[in-house]
Structure formats: structure tokens, C-alpha cells
Protein backbone atom coordinates (compact mmCIF):
# COMPACT_ATOMS: atom_id res chain seq x y z
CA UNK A 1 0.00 0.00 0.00
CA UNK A 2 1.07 3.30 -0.62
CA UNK A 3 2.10 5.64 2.39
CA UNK A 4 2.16 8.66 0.21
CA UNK A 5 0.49 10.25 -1.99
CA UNK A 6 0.78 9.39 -5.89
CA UNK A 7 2.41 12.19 -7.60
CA UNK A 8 0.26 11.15 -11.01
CA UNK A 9 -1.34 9.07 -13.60
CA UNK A 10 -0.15 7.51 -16.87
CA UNK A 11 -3.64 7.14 -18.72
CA UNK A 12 -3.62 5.02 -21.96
CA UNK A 13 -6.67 3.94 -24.15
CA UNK A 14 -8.28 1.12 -25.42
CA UNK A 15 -7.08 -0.72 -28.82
CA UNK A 16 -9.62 1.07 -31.26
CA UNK A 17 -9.39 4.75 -29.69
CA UNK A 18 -6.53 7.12 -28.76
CA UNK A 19 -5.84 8.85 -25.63
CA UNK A 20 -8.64 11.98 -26.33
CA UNK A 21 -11.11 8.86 -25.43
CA UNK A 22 -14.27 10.62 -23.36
CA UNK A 23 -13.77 8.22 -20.35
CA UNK A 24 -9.59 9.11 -19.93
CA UNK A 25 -10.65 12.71 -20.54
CA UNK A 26 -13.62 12.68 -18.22
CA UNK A 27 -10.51 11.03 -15.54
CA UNK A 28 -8.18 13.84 -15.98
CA UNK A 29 -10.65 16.15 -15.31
CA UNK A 30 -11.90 14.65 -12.19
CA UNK A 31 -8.80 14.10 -10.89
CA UNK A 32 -7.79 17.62 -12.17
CA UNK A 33 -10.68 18.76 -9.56
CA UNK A 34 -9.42 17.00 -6.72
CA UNK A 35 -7.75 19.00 -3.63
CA UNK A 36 -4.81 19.13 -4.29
CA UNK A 37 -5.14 18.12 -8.14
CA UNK A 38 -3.81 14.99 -9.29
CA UNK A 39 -1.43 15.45 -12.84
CA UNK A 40 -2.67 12.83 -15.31
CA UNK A 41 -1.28 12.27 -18.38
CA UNK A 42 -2.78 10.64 -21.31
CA UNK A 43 -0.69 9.01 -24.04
CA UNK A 44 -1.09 7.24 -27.51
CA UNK A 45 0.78 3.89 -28.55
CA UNK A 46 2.93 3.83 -30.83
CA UNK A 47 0.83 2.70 -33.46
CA UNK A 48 -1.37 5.26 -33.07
CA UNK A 49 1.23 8.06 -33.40
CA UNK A 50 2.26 6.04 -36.64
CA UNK A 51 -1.38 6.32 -37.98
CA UNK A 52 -1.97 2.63 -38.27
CA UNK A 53 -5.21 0.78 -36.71
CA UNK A 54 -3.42 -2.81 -35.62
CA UNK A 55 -2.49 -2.77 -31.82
CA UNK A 56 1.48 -3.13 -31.25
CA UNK A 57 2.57 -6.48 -29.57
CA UNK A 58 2.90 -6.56 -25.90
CA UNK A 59 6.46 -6.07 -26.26
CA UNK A 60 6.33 -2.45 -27.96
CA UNK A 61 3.55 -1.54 -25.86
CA UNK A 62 5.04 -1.92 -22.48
CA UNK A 63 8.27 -1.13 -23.47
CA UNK A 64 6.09 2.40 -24.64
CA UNK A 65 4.38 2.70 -21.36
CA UNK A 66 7.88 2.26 -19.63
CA UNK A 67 9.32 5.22 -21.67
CA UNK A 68 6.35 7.36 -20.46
CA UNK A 69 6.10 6.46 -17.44
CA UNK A 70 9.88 7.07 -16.92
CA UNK A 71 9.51 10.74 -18.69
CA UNK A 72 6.53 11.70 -16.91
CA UNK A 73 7.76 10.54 -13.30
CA UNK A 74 11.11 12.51 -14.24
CA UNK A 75 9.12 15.92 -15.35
CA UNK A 76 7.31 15.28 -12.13
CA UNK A 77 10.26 14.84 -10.23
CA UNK A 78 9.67 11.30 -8.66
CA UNK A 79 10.14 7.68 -10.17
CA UNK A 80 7.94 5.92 -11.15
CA UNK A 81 6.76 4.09 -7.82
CA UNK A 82 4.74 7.33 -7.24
CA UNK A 83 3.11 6.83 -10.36
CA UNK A 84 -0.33 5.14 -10.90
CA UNK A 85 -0.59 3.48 -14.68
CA UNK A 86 -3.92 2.10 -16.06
CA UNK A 87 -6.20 2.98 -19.04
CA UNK A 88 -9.03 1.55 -20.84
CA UNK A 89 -8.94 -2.34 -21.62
CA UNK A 90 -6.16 -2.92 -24.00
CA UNK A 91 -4.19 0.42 -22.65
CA UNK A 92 -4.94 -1.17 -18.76
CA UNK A 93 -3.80 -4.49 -19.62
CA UNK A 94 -0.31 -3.04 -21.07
CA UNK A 95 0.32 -0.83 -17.73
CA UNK A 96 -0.47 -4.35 -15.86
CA UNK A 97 1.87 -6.42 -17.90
CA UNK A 98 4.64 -3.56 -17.40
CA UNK A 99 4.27 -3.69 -13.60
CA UNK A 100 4.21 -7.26 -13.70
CA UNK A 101 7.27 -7.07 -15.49
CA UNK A 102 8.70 -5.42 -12.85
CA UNK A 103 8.47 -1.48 -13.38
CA UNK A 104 7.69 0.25 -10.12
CA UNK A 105 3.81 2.04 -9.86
CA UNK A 106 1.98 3.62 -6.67
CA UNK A 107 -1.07 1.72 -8.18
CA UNK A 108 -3.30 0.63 -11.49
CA UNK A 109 -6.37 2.10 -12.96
CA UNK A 110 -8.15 -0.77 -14.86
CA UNK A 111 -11.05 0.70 -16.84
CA UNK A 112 -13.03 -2.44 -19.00
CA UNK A 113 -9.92 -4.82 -18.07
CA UNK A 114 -10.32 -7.77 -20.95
CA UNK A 115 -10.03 -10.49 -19.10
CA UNK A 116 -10.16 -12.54 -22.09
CA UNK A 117 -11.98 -11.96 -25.75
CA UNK A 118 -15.19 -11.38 -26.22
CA UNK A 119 -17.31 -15.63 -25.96
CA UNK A 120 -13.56 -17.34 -25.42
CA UNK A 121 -13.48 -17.67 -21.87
CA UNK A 122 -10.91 -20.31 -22.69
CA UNK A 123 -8.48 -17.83 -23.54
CA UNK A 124 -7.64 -15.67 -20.25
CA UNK A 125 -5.23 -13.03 -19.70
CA UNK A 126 -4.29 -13.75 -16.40
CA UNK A 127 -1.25 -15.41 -16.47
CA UNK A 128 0.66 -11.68 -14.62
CA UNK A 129 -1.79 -11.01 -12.08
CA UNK A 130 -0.25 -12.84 -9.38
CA UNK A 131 3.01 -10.35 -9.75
CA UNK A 132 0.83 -7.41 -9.12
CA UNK A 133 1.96 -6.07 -5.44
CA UNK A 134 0.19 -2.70 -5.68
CA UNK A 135 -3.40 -1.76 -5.18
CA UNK A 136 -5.43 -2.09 -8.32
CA UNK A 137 -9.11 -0.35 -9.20
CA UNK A 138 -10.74 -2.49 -11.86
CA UNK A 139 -14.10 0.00 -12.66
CA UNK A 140 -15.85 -2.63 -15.05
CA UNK A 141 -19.44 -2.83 -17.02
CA UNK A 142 -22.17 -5.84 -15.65
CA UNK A 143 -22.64 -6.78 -19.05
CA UNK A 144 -18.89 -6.83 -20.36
CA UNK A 145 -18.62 -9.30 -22.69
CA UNK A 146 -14.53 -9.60 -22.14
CA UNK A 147 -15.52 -10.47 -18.73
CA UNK A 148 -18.65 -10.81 -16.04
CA UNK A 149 -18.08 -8.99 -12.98
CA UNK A 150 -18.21 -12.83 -11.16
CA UNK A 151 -15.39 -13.95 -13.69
CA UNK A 152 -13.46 -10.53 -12.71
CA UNK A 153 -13.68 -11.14 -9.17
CA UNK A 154 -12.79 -14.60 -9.49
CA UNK A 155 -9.76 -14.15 -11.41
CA UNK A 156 -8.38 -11.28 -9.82
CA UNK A 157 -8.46 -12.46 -6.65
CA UNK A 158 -4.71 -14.18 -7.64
CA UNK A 159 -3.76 -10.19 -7.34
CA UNK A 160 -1.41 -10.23 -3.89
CA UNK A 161 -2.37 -5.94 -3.86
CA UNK A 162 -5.30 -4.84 -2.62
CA UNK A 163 -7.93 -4.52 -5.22
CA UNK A 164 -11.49 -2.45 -5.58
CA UNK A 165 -13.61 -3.45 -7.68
CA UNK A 166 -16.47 -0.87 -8.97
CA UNK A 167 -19.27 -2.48 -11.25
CA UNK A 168 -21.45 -0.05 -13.38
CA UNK A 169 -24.58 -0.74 -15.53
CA UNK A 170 -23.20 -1.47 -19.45
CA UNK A 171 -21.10 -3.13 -21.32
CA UNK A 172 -17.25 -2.84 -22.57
CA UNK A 173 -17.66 0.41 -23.75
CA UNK A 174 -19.24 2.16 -20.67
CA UNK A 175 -21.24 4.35 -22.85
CA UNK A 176 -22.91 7.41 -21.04
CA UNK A 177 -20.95 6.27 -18.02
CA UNK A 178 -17.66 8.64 -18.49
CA UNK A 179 -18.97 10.56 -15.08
CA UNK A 180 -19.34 7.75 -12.99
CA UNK A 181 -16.36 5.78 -14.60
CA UNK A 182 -14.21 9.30 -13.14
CA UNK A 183 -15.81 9.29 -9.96
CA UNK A 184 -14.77 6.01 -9.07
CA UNK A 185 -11.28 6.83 -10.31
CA UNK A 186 -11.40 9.81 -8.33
CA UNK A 187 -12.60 8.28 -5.14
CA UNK A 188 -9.90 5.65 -5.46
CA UNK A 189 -7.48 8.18 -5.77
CA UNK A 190 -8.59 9.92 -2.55
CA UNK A 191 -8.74 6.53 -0.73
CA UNK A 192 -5.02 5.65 -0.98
């Protein structure tokens, strides 16, 4: 658990969207309005800064959220172990594969966390939870087709950090939900 405060957060989207999606900018701004404000910075992959549609690999993507997380923590003047990482599905489940991988974080934000594609339960994305020491916010739909809030809660529990998790009417997408998505976030925040 964290004894002080996080300094910021890395936000990163989803596969199909960049980082001006409405939920990460609804996030900043909450977080913006806290006392004192939280810094959040939202960032594109690198496939979306090259203008192509096709996710990078795992490898390129957490290597990417490294890099900005390293750049960010520096302009902040902390490392990264003051930083909270997280993002919406595909962006979330980069951060958690980098901090399973052993780069340092105050915490994760896991907006829509795809536990596994959409009707192949059979194919989870689990295998790094159990290296996640930090506390973790999964803030999920009840009708998420990349995972039920029961298979969320099941899976997760292999997480040794403390985790929250904060079930909202909807699907993956959260749609009309960007307000209560960043209240959660922003609640979270205050609670560490």
C-alpha cells in the first residue's frame, strides 16, 4: 500500500481509440478537480502516433508505457513508484503487464480490463496477475462481454495488492458512463 500520496497518472486507451477517449478525458478532469489536483497524463501507442489501426505487440507496448512512465515521473520529479498506470482495456492491460514485469507504480487504474476476448473464456489473460503487489481499481461494465463482474472477481483475486472493484450498468464500452467511470477513479485516488 502506498504511504504517500501518488504524484500522477499515466492514462492510456483502449485498442480502437486514442488517448482523447471521453472516459480518460472525463478522468483527468476529475482528478484535475481533486484538492490538491492529481497530474494525469494521457498518451497514444505507438501505433497510433504512426497512424496505423493494428495494436502493437505486448512487447512495444510496455516497453512504450515504460518510456512514459519514466519521462513523466522525471518531469514530475519522482520515479515511477509514485506513479499510478492504467487505461481503458487494452491500454490497462499493457500498464499491468509492465508492472508485472517489474516497473515500479503507486497503483493501477483498470477501466473495462479484458479479461479474455469477447465468448472465449478459454483464452484468459491472467497469467501476470499474481506479480501485481500494488493496489489495483478495476471500474468494469455488468454486461462486459470480455468479462462478467463474477469472472473478474474470481480471477483477480490471484492479485497479492489490494484490489477495488467498482461495477457499473453497461457493457465494454461504458457508454454514457464517463462521469461515474471518473468518480470512481477519483474516489480511489482519494482513498489511498
Amino acid at each position: 500500500m502506498t504511504t504517500t500520496r501518488p504524484a500522477g497518472l499515466l492514462l492510456t486507451p483502449g485498442a480502437g481509440a486514442t488517448r482523447e477517449h471521453r472516459a480518460l478525458v472525463a478522468v483527468e478532469r476529475a482528478l484535475d478537480e481533486l484538492e490538491p489536483p492529481l497530474r494525469t497524463r494521457r498518451v497514444d501507442f505507438p501505433y497510433r502516433l504512426a497512424g496505423r489501426r493494428m495494436p502493437d505487440r505486448p512487447p512495444v507496448a510496455i516497453a512504450h508505457v515504460r518510456s512514459e512512465a519514466e519521462r513523466f515521473a522525471a518531469e514530475l520529479g519522482v520515479g515511477t513508484e509514485r506513479l499510478l498506470l492504467g487505461g481503458r482495456s487494452y491500454g490497462g492491460r499493457m500498464c499491468s503487464m509492465a508492472v508485472a514485469e517489474g516497473l515500479p507504480a503507486a497503483g493501477l487504474v483498470l477501466l473495462s480490463y479484458p479479461l479474455h476476448p469477447p465468448g472465449r473464456p478459454d483464452r484468459l489473460r491472467v497469467e501476470h496477475l499474481p506479480r501485481l503487489d500494488v493496489p489495483v481499481l478495476l471500474v468494469s461494465g455488468d454486461r462486459d462481454p470480455f468479462g462478467s463482474p463474477e469472472e473478474l472477481a474470481e480471477h483477480t483475486a490471484a492479485i497479492p495488492g489490494p484490489v477495488t472493484h467498482v461495477t457499473l450498468p453497461g457493457a465494454h464500452d461504458l457508454r454514457g458512463r464517463d462521469a461515474e467511470v471518473a468518480a470512481a477513479v477519483a474516489r480511489w485516488v482519494e482513498a489511498l
